[in-house]
PDB file of N, CA and C in Angstrom:
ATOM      1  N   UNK A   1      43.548 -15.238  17.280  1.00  0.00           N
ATOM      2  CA  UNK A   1      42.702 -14.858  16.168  1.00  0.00           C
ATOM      3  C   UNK A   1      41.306 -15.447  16.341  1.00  0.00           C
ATOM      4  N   UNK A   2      40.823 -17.034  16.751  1.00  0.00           N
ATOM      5  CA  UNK A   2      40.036 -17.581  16.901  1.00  0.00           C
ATOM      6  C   UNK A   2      39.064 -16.492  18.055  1.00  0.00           C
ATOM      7  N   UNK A   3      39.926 -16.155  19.107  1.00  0.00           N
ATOM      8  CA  UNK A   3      39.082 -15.709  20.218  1.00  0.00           C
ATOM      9  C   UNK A   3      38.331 -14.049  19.759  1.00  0.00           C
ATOM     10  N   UNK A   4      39.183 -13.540  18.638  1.00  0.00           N
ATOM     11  CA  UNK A   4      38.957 -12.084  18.161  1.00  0.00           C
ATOM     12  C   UNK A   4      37.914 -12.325  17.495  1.00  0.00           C
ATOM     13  N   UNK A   5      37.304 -13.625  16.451  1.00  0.00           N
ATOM     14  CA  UNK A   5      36.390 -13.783  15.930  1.00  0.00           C
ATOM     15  C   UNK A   5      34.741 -14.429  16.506  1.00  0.00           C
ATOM     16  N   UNK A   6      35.234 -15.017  18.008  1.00  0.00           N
ATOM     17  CA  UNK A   6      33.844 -15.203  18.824  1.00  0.00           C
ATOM     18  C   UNK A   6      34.205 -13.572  19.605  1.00  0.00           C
ATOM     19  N   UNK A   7      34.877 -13.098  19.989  1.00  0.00           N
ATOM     20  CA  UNK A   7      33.936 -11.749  20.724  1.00  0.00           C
ATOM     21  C   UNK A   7      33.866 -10.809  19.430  1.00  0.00           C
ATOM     22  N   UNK A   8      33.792 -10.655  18.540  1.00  0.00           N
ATOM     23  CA  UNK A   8      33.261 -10.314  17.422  1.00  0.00           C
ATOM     24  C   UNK A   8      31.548 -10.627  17.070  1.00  0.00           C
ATOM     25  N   UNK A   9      31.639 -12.015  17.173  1.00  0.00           N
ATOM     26  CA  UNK A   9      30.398 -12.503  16.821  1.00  0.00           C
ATOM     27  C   UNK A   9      29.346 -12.503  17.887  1.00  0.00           C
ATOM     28  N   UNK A  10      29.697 -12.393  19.010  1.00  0.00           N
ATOM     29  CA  UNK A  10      29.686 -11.949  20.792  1.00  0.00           C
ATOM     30  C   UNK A  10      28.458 -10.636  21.021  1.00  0.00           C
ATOM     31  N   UNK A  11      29.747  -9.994  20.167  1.00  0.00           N
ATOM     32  CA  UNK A  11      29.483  -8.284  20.096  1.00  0.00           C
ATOM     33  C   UNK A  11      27.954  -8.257  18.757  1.00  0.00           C
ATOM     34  N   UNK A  12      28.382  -8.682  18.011  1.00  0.00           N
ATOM     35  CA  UNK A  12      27.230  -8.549  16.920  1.00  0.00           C
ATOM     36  C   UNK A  12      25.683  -8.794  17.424  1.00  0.00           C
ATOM     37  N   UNK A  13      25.966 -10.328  18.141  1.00  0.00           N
ATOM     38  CA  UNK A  13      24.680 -10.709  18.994  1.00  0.00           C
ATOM     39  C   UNK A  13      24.073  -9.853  19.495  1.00  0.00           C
ATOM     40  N   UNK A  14      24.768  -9.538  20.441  1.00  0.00           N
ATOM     41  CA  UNK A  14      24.243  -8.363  21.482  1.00  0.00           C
ATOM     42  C   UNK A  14      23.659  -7.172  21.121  1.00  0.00           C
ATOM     43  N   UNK A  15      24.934  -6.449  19.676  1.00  0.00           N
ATOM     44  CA  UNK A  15      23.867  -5.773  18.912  1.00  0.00           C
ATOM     45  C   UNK A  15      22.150  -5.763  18.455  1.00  0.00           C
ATOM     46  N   UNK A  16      22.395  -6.696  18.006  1.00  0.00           N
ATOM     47  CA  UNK A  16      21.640  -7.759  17.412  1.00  0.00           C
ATOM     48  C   UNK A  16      20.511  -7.471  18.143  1.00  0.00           C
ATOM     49  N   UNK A  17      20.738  -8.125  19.031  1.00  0.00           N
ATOM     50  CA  UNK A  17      19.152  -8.094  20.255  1.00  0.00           C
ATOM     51  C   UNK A  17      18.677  -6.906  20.678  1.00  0.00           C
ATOM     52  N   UNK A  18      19.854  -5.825  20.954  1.00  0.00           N
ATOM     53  CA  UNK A  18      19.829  -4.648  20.989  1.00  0.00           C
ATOM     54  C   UNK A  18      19.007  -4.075  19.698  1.00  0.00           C
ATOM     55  N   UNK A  19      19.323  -4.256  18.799  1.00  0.00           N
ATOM     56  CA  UNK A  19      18.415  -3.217  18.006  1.00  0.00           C
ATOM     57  C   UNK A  19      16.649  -3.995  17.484  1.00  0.00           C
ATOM     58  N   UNK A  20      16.985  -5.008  17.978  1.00  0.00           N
ATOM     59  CA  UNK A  20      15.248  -6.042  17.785  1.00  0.00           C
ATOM     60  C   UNK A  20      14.759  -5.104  19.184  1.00  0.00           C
ATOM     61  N   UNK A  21      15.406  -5.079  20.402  1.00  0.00           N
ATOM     62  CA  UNK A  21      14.449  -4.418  20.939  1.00  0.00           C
ATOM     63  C   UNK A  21      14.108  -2.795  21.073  1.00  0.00           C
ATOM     64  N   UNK A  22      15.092  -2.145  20.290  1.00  0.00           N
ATOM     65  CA  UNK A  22      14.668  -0.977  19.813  1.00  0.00           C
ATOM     66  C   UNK A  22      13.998  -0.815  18.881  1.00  0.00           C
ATOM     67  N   UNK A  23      13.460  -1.565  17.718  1.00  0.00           N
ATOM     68  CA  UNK A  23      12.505  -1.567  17.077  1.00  0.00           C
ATOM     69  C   UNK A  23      11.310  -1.756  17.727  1.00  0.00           C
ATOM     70  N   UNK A  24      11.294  -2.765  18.313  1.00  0.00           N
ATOM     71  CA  UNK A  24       9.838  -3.413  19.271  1.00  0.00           C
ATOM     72  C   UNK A  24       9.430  -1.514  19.499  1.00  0.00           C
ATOM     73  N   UNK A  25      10.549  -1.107  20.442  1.00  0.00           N
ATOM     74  CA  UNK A  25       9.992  -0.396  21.592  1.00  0.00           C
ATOM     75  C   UNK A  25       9.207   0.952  20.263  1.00  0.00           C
ATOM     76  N   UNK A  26      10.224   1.185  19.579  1.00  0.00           N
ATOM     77  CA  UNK A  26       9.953   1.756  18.411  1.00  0.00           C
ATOM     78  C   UNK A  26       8.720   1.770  17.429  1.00  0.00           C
ATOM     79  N   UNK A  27       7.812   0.739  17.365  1.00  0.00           N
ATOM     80  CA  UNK A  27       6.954   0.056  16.874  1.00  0.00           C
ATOM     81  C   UNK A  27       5.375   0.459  17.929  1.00  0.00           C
ATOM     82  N   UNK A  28       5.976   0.488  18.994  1.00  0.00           N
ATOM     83  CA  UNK A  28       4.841   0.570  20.051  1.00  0.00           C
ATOM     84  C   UNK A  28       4.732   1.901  20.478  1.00  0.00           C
ATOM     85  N   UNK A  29       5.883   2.685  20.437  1.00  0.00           N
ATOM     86  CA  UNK A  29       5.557   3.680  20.711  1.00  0.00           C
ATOM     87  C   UNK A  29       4.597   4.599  19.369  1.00  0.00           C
ATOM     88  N   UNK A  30       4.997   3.993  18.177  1.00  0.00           N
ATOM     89  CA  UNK A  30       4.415   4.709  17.045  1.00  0.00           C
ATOM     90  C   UNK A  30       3.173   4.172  16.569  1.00  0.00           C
ATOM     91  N   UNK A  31       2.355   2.997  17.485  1.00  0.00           N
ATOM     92  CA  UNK A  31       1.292   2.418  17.397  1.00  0.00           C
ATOM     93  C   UNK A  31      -0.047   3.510  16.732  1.00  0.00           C
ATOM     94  N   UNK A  32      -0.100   4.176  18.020  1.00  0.00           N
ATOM     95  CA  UNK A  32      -1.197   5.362  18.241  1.00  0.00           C
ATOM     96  C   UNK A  32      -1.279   6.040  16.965  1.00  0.00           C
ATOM     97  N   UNK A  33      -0.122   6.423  16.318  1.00  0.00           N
ATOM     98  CA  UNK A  33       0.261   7.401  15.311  1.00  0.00           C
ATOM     99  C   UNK A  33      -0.490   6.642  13.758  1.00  0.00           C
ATOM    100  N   UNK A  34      -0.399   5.300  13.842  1.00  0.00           N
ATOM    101  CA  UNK A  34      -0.455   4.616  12.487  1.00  0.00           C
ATOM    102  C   UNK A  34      -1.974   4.546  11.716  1.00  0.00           C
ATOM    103  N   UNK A  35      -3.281   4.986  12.781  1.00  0.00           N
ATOM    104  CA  UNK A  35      -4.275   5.225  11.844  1.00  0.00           C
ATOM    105  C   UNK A  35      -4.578   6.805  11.837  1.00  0.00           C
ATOM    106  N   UNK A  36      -3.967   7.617  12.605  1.00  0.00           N
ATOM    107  CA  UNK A  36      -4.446   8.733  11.666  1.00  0.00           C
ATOM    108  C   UNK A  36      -3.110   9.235  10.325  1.00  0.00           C
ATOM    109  N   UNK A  37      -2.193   8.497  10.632  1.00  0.00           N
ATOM    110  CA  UNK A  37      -1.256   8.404   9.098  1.00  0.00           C
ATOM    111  C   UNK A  37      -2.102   7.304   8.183  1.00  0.00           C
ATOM    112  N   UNK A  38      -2.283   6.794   8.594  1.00  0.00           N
ATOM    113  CA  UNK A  38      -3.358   5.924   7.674  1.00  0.00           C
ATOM    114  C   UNK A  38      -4.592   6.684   6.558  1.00  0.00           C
ATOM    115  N   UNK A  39      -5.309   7.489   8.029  1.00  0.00           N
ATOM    116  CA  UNK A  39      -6.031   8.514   7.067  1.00  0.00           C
ATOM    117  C   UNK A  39      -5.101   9.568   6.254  1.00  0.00           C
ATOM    118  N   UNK A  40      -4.446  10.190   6.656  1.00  0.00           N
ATOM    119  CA  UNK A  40      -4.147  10.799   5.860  1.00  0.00           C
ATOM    120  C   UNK A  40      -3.563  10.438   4.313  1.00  0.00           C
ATOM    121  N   UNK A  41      -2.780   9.263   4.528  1.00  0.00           N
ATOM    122  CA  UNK A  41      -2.434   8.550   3.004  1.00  0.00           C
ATOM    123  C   UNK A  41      -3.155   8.260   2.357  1.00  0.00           C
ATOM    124  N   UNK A  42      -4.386   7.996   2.738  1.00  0.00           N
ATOM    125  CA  UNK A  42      -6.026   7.838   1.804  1.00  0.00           C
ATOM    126  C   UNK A  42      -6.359   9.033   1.440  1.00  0.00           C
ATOM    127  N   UNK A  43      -6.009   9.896   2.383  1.00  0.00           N
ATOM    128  CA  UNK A  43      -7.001  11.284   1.586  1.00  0.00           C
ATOM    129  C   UNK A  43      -5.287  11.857   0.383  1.00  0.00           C
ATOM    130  N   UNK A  44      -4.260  11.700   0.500  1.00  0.00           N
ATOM    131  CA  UNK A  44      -3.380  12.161  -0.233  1.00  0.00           C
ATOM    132  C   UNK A  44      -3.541  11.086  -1.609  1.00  0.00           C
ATOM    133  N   UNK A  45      -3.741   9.703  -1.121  1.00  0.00           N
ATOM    134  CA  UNK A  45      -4.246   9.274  -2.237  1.00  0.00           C
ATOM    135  C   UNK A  45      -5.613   9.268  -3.120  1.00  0.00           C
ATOM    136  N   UNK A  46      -6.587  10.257  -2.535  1.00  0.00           N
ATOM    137  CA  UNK A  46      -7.621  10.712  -2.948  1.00  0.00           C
ATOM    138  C   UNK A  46      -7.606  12.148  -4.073  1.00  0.00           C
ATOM    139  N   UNK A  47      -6.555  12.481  -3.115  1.00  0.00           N
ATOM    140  CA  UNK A  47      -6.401  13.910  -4.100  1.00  0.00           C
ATOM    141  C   UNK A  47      -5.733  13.807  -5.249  1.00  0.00           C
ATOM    142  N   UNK A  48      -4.554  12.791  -5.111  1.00  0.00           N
ATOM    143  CA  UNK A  48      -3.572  12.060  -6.427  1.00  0.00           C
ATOM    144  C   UNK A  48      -4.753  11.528  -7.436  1.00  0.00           C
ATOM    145  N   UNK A  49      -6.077  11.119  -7.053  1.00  0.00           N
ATOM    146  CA  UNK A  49      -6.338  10.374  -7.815  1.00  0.00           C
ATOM    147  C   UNK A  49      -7.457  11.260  -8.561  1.00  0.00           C
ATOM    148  N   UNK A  50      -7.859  12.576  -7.636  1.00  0.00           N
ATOM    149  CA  UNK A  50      -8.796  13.370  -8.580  1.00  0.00           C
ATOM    150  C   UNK A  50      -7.482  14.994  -9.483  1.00  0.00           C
ATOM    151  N   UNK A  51      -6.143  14.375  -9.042  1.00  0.00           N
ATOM    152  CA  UNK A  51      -5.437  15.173 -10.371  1.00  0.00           C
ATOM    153  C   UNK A  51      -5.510  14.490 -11.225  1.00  0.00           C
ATOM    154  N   UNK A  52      -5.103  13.069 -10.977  1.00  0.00           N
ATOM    155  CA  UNK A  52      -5.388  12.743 -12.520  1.00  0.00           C
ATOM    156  C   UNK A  52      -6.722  12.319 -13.005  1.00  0.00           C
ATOM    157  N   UNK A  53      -7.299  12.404 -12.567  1.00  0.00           N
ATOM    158  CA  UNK A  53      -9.208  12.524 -13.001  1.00  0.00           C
ATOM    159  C   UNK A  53      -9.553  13.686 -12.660  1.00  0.00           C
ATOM    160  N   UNK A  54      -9.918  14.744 -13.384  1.00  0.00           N
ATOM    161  CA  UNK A  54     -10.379  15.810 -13.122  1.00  0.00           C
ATOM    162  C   UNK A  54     -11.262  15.884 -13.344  1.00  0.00           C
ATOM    163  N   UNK A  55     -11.798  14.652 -14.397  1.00  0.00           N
ATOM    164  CA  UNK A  55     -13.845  15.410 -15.272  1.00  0.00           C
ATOM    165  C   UNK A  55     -14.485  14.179 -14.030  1.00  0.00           C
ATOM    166  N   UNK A  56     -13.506  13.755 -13.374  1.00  0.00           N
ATOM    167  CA  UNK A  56     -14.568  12.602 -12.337  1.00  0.00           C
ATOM    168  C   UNK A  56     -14.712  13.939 -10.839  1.00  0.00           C
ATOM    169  N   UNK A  57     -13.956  14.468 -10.636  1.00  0.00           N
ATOM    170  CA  UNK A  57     -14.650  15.376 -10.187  1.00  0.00           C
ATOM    171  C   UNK A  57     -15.352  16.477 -10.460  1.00  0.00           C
ATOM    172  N   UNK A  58     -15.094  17.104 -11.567  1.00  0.00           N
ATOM    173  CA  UNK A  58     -16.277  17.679 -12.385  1.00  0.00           C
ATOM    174  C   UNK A  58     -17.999  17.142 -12.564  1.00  0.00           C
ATOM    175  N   UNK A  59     -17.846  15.944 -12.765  1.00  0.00           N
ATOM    176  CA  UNK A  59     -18.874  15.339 -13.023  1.00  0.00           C
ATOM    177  C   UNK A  59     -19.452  14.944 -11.130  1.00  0.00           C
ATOM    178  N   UNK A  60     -18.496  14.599 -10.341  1.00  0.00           N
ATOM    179  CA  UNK A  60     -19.595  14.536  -9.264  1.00  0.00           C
ATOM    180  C   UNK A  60     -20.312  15.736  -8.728  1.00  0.00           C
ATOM    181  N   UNK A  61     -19.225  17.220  -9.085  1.00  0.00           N
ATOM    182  CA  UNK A  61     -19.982  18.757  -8.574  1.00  0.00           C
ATOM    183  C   UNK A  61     -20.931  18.991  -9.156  1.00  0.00           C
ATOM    184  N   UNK A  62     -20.597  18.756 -10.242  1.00  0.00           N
ATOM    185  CA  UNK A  62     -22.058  18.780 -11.231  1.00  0.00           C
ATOM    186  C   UNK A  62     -23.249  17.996 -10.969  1.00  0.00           C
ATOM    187  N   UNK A  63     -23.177  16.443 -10.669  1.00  0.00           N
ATOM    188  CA  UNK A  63     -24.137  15.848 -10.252  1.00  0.00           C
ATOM    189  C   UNK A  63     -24.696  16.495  -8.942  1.00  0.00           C
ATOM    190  N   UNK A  64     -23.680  17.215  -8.171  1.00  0.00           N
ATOM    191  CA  UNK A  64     -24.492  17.782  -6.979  1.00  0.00           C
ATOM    192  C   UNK A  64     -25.267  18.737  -6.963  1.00  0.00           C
ATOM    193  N   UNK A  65     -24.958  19.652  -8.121  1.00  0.00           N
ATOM    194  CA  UNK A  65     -25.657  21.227  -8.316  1.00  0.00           C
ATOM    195  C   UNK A  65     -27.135  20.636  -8.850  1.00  0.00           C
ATOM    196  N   UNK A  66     -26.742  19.442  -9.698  1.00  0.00           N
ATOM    197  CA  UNK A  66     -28.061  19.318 -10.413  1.00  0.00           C
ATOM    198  C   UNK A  66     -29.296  18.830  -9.483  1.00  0.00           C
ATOM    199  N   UNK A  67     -28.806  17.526  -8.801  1.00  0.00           N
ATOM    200  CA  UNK A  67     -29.717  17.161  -8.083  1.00  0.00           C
ATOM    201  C   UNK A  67     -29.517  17.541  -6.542  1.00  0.00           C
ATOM    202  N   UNK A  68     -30.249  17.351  -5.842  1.00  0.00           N
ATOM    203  CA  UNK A  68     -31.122  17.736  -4.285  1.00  0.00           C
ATOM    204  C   UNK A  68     -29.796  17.574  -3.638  1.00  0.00           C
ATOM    205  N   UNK A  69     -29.142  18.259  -2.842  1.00  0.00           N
ATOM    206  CA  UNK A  69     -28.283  17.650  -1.489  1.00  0.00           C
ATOM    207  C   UNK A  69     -28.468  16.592  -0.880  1.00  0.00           C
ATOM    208  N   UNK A  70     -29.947  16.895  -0.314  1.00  0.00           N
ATOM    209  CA  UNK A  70     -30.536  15.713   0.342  1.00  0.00           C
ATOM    210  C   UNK A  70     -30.200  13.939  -0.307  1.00  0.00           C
ATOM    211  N   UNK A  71     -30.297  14.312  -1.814  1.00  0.00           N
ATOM    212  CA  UNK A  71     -30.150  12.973  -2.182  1.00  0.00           C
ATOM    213  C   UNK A  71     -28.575  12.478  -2.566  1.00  0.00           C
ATOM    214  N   UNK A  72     -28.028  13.595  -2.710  1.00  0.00           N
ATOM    215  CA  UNK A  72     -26.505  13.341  -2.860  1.00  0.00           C
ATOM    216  C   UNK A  72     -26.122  12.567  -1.081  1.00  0.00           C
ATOM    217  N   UNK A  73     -26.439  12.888  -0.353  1.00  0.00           N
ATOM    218  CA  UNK A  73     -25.840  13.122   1.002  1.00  0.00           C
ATOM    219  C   UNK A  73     -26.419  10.911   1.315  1.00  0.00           C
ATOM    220  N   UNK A  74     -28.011  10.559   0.419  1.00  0.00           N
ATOM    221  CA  UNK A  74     -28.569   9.527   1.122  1.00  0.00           C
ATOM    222  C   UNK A  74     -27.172   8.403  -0.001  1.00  0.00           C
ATOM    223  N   UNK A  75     -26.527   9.392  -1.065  1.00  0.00           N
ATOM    224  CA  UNK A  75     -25.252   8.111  -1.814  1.00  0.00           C
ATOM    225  C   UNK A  75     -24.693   8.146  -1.602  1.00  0.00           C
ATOM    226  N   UNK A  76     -23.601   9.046  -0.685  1.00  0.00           N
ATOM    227  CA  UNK A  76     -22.255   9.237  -0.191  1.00  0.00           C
ATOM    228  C   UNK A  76     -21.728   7.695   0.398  1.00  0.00           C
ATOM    229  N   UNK A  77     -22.281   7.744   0.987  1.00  0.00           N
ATOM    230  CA  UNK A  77     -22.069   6.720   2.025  1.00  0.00           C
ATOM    231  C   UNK A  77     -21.821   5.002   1.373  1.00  0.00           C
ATOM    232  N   UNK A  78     -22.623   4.555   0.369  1.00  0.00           N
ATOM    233  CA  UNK A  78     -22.745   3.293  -0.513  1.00  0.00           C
ATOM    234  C   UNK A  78     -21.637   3.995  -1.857  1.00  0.00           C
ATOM    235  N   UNK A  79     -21.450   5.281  -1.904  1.00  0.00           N
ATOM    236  CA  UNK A  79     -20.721   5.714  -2.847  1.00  0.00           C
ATOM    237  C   UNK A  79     -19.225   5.627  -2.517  1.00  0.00           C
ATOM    238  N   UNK A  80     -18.751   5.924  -1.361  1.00  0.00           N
ATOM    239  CA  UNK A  80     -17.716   5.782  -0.305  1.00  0.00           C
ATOM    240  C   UNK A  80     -17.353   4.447  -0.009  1.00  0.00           C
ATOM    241  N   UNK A  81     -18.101   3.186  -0.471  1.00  0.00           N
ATOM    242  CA  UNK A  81     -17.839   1.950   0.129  1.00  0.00           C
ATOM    243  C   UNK A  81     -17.216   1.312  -0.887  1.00  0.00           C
ATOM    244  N   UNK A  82     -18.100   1.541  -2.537  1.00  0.00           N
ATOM    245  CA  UNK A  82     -17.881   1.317  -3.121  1.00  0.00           C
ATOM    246  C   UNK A  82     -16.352   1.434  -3.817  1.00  0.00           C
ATOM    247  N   UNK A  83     -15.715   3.588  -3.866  1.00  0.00           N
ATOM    248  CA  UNK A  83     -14.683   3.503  -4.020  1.00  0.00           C
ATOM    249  C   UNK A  83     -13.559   2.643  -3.558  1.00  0.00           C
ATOM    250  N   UNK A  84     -13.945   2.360  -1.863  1.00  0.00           N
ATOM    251  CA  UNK A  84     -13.124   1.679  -1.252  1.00  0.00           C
ATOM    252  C   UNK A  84     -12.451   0.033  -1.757  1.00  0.00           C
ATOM    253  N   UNK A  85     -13.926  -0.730  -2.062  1.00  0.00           N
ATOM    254  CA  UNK A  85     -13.907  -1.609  -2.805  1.00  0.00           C
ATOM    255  C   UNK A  85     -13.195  -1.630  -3.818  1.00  0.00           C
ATOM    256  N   UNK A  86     -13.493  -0.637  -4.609  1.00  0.00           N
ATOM    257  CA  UNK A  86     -12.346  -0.632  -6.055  1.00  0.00           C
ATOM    258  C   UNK A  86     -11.309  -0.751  -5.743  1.00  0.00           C
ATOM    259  N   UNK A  87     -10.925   0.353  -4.977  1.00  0.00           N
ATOM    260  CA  UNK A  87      -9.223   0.697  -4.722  1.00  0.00           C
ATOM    261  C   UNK A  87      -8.918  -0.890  -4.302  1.00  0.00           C
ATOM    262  N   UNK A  88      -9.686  -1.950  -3.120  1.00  0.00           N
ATOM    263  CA  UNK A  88      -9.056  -2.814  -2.592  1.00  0.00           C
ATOM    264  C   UNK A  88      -8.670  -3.925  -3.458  1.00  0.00           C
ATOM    265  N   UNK A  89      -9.822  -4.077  -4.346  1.00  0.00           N
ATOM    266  CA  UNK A  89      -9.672  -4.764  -5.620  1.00  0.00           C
ATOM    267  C   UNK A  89      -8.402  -4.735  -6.881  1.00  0.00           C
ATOM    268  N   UNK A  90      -8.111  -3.285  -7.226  1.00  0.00           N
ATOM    269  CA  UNK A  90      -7.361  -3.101  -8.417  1.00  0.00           C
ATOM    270  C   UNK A  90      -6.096  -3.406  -7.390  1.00  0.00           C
ATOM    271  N   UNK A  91      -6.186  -3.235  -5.925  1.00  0.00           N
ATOM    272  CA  UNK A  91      -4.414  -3.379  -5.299  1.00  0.00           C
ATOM    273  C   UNK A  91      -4.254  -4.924  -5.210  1.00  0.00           C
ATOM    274  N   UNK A  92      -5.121  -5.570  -5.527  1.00  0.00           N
ATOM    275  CA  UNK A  92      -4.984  -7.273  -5.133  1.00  0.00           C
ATOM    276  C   UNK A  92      -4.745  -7.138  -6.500  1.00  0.00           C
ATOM    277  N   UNK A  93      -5.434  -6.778  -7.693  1.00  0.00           N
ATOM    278  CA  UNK A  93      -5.077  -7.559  -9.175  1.00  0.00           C
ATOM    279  C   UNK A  93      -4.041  -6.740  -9.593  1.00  0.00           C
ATOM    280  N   UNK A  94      -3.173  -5.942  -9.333  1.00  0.00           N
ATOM    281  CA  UNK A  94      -1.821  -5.286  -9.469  1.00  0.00           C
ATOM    282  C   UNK A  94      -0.850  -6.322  -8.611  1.00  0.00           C
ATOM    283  N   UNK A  95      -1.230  -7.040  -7.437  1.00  0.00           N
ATOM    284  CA  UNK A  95      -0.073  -7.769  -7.086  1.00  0.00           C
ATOM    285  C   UNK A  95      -0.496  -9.092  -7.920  1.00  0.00           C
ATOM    286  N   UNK A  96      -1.282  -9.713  -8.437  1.00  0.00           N
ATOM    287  CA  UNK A  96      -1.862 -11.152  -8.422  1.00  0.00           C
ATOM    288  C   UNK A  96      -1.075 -11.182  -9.794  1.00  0.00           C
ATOM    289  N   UNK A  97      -2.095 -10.114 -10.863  1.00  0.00           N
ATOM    290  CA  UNK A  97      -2.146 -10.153 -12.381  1.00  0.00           C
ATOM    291  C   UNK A  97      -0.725 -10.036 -12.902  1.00  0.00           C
ATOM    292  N   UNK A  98       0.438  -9.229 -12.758  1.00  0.00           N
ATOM    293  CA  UNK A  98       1.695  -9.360 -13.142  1.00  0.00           C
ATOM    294  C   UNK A  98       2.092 -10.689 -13.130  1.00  0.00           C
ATOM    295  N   UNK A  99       1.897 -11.270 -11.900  1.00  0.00           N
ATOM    296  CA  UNK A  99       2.878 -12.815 -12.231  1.00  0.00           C
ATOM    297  C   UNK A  99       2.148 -13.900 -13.538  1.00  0.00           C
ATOM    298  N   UNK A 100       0.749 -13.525 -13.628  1.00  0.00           N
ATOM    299  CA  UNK A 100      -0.070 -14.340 -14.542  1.00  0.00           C
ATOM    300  C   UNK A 100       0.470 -14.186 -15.877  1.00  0.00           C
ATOM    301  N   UNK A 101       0.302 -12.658 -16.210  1.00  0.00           N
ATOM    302  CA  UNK A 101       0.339 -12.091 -17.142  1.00  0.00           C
ATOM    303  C   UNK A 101       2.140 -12.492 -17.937  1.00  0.00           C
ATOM    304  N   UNK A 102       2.765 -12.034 -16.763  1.00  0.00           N
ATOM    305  CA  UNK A 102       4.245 -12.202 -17.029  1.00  0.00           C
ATOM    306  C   UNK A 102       4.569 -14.270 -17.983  1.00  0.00           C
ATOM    307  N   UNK A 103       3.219 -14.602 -17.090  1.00  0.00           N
ATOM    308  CA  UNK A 103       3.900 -16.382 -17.589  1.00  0.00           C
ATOM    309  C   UNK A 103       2.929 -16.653 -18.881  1.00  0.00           C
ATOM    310  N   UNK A 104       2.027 -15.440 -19.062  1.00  0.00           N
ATOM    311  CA  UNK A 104       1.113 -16.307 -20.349  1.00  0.00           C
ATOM    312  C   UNK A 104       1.755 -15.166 -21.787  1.00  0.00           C
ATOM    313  N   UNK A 105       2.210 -14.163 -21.687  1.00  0.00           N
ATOM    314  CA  UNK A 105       2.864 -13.448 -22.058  1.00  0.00           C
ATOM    315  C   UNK A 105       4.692 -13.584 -22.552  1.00  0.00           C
ATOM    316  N   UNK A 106       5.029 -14.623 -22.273  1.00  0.00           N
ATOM    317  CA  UNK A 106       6.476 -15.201 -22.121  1.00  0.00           C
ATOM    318  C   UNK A 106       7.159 -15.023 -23.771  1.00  0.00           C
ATOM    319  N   UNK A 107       7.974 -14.814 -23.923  1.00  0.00           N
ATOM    320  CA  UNK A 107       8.918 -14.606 -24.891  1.00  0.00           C
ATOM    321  C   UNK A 107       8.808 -16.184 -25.695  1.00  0.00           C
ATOM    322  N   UNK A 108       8.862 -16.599 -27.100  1.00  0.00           N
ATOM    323  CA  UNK A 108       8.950 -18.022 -27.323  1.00  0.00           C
ATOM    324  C   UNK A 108      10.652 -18.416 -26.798  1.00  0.00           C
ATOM    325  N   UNK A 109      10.780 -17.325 -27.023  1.00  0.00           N
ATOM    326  CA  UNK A 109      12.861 -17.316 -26.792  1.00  0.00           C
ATOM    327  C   UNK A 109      13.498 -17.817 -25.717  1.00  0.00           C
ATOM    328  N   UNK A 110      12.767 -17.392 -24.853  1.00  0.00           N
ATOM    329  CA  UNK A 110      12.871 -17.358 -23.064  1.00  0.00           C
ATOM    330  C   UNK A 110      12.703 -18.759 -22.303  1.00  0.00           C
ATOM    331  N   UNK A 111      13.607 -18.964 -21.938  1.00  0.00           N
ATOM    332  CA  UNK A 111      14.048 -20.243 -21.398  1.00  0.00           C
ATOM    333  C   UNK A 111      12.404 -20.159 -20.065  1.00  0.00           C
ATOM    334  N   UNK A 112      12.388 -21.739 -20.266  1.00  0.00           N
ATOM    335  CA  UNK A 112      11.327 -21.894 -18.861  1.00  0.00           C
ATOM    336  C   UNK A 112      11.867 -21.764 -17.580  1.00  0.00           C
ATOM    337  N   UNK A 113      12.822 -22.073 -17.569  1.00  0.00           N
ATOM    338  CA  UNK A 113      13.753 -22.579 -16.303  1.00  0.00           C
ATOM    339  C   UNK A 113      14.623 -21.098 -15.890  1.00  0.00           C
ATOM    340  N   UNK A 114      14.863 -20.361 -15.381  1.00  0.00           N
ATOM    341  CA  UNK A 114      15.887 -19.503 -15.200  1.00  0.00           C
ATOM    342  C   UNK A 114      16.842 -19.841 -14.459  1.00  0.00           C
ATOM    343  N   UNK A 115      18.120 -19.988 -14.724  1.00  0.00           N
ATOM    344  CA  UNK A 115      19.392 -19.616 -13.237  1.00  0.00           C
ATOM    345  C   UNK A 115      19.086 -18.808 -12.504  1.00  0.00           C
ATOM    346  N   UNK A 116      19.460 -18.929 -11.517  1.00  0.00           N
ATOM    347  CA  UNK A 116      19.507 -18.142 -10.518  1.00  0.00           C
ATOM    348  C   UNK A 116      21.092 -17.857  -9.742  1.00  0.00           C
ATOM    349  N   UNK A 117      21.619 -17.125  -9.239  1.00  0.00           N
ATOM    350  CA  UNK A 117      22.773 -16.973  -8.745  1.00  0.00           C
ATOM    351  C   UNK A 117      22.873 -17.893  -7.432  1.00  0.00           C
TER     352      UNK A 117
END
């Protein structure tokens, strides 16, 4: 029984290493692939974000009809940096702000201490 449970654990190893280096190889082969999936999840999250804002794109077509191309074309660019900024910002205070919020927000009821299993 003893010996059924080391080539058991034998066998697992080997697995084991076996599938760490099919990930590796897995990982490298899909290197190349990961910034133009990159772009594309920005622009899918671009479009998610003008369904649910629709008068923010209203309002930039409009700002374009009204004023010059020329001058739309010299903000794109500081306009583009900026969104970026936001987005990078609200994704840091979505991970940061919950845990804050969660401890200044606390139930009077609610034990400080929790069990844990």
């Amino acid at each position: 029984m003893n010996t059924k449970l080391i080539e058991l654990a034998e066998r697992r190893a080997t697995l084991v290493a076996r599938a760490r280096v099919q990930r590796d190889e897995l990982s490298g082969a899909l290197a190349s692939w990961r910034s133009p999936l990159g772009m594309i999840d920005q622009g899918i999250a671009a479009i998610r974000f003008v369904k649910r804002y629709p008068v923010v794109l209203a309002g930039i077509v409009t700002l374009g009809v009204v004023s010059r191309p020329v001058r739309l074309m010299k903000w794109l660019p500081p306009g583009w940096l900026m969104w970026r900024a936001a987005r990078v910002a609200l994704a840091m205070a979505g991970r940061i702000l919950p845990g804050l919020l969660e401890s200044h927000f606390r139930s009077p009821h609610e034990p400080l201490i929790r069990k844990t299993d």
